[in-house]
N, C-alpha and C. Protein backbone atom coordinates (compact mmCIF):
# COMPACT_ATOMS: atom_id res chain seq x y z
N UNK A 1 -15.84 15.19 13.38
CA UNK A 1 -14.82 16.05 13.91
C UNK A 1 -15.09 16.20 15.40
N UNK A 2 -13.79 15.77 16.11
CA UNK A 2 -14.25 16.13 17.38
C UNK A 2 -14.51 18.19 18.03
N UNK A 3 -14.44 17.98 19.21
CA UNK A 3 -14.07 19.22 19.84
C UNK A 3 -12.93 19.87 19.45
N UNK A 4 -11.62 18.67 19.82
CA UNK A 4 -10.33 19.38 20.17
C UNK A 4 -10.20 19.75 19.02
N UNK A 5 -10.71 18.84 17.67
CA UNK A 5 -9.97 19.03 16.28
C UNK A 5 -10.70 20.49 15.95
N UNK A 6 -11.96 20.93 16.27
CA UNK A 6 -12.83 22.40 15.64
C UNK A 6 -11.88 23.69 16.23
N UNK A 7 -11.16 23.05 17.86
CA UNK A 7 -10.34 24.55 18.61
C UNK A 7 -9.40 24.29 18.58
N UNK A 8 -8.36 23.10 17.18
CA UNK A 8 -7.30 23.44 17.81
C UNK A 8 -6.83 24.59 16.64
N UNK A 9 -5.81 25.41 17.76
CA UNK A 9 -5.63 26.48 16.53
C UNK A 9 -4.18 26.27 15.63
N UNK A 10 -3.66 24.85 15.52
CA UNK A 10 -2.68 24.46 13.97
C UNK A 10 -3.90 23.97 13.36
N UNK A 11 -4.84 23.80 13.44
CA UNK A 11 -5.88 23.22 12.16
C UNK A 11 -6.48 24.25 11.39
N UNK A 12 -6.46 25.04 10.47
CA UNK A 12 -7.26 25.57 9.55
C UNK A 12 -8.93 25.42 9.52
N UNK A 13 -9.59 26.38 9.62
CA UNK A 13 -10.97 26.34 9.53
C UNK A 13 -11.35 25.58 8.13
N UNK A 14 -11.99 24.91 8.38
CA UNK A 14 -12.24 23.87 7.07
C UNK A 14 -13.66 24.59 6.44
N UNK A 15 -13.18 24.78 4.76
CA UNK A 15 -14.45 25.38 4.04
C UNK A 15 -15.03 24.47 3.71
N UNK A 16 -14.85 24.21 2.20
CA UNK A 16 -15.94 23.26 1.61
C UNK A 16 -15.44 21.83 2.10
N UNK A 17 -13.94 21.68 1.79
CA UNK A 17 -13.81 20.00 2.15
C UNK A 17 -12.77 20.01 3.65
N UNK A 18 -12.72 19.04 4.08
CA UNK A 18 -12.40 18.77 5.46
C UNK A 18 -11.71 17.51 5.40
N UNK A 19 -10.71 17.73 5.71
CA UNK A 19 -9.93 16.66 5.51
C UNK A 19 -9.25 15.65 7.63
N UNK A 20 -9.93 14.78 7.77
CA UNK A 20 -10.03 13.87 9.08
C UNK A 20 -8.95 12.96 8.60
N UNK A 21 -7.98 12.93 9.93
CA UNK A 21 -7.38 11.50 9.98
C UNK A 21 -8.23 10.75 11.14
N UNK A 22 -7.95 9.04 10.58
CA UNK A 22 -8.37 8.18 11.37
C UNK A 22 -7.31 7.25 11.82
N UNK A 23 -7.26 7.26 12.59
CA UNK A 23 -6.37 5.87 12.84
C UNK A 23 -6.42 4.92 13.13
N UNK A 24 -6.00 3.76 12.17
CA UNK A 24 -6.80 2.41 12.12
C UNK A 24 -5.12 1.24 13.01
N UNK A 25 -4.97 1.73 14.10
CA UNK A 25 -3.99 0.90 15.18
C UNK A 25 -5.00 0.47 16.21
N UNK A 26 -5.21 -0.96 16.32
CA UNK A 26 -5.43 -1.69 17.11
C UNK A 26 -5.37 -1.65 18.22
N UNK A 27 -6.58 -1.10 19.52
CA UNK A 27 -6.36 -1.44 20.62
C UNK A 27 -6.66 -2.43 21.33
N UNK A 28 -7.48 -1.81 22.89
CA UNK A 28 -7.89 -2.90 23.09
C UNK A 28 -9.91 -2.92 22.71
N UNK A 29 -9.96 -4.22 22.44
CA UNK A 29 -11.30 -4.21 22.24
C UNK A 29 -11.74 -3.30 20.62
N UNK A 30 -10.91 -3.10 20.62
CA UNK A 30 -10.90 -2.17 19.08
C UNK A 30 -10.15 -2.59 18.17
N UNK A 31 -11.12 -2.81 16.84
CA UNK A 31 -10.11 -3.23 15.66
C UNK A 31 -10.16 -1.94 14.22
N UNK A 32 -9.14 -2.03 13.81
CA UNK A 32 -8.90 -1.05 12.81
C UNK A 32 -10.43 -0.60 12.10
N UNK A 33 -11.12 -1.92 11.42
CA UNK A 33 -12.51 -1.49 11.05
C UNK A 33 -13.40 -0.88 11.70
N UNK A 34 -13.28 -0.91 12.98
CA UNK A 34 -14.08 -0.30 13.59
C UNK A 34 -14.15 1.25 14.34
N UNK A 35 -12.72 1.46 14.14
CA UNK A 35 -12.43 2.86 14.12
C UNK A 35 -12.73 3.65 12.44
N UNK A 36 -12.41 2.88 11.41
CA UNK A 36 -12.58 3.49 10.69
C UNK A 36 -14.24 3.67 10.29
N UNK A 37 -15.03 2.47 10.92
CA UNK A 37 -16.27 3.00 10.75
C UNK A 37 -16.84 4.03 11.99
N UNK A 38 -16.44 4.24 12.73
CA UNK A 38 -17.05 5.59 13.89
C UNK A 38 -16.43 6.61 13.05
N UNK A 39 -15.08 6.43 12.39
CA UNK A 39 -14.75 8.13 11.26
C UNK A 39 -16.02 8.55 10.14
N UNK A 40 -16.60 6.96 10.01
CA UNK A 40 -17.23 7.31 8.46
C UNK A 40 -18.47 7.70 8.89
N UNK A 41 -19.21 6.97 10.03
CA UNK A 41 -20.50 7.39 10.95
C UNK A 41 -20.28 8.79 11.16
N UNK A 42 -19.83 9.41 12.06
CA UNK A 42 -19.37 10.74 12.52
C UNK A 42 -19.47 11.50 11.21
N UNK A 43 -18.79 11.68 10.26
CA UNK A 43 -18.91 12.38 9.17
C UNK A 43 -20.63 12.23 8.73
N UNK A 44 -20.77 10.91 8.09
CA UNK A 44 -22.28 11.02 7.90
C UNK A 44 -23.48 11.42 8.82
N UNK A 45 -23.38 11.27 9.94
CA UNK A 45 -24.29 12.23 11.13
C UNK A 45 -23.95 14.06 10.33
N UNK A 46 -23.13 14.27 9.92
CA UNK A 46 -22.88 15.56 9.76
C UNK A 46 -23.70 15.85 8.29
N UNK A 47 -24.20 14.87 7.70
CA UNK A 47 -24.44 15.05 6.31
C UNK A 47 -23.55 15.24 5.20
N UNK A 48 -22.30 14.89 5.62
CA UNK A 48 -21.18 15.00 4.73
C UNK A 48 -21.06 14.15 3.88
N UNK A 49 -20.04 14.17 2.87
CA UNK A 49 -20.51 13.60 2.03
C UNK A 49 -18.46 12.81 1.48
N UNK A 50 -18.48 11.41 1.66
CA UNK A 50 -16.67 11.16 1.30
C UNK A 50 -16.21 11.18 0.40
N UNK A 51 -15.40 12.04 -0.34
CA UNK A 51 -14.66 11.99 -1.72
C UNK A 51 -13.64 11.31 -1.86
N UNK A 52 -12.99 11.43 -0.52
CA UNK A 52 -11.52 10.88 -0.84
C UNK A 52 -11.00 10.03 0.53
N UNK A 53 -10.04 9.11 0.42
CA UNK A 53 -9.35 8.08 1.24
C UNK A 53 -7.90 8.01 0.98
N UNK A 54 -6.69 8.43 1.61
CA UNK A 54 -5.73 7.74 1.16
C UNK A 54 -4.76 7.64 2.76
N UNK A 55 -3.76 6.79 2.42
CA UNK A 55 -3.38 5.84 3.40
C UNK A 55 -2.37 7.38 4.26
N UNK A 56 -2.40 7.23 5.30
CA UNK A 56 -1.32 8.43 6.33
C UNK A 56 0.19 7.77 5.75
N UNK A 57 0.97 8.25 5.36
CA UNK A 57 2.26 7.06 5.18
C UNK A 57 3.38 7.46 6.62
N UNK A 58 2.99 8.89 7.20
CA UNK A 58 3.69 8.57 8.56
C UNK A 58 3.15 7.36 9.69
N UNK A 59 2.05 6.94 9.70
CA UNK A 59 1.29 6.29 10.93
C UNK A 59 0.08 4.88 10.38
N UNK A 60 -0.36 4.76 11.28
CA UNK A 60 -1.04 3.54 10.93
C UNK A 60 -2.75 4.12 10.51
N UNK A 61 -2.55 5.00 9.60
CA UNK A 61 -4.30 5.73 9.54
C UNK A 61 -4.40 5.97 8.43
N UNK A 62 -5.55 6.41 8.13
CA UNK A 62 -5.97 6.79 6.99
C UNK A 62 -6.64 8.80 7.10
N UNK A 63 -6.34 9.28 5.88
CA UNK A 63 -6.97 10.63 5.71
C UNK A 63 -8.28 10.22 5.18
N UNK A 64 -9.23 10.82 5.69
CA UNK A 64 -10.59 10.36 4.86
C UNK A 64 -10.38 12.52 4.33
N UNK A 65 -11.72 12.57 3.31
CA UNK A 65 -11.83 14.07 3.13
C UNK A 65 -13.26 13.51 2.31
N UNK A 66 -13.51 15.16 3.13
CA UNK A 66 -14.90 15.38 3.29
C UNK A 66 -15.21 16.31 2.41
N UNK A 67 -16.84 16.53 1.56
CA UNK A 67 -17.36 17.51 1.35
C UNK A 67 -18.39 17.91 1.93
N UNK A 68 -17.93 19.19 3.03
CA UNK A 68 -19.11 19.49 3.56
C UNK A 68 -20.17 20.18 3.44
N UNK A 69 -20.11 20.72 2.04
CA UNK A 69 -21.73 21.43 1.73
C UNK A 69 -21.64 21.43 0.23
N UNK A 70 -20.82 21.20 -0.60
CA UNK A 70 -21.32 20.72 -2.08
C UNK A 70 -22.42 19.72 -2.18
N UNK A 71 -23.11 20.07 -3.98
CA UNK A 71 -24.10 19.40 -3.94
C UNK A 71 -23.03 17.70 -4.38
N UNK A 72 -23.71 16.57 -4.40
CA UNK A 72 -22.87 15.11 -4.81
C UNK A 72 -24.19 14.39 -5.32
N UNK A 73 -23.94 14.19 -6.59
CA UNK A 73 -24.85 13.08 -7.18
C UNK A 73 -23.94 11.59 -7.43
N UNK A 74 -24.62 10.41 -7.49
CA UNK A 74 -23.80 9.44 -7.91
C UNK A 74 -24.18 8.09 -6.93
């Protein structure tokens, strides 16, 4: 999660799960995989833990969602 996303105030304080878009549009020097792996890095630096993935159907991204302090076996 960045900065802007923790202050902006349309985002809801996120409890247990946290739900990140990523957006996997092609720039330069940047390919979709590789944005979506700095989303999945970033979360795991946090100790979080990914439950869920599904596709944005307005845009070219994906919702990842997070659990950020449940226990996760598996």
């Amino acid at each position: 999660m960045t900065e802007g996303q923790r202050d902006a105030p349309d985002h809801p304080e996120a409890e247990r799960y946290y739900a990140q878009y990523a957006s996997l549009e092609a720039g330069e020097g940047n390919s979709s995989e590789a944005a979506l792996q700095a989303a999945i890095n970033e979360g795991a630096r946090q100790s979080w833990k990914l439950v869920g993935v599904t596709q944005d159907p307005t845009s070219d991204g994906v919702i990842l969602v997070w659990d950020t302090s449940g226990f996760f076996s598996g």
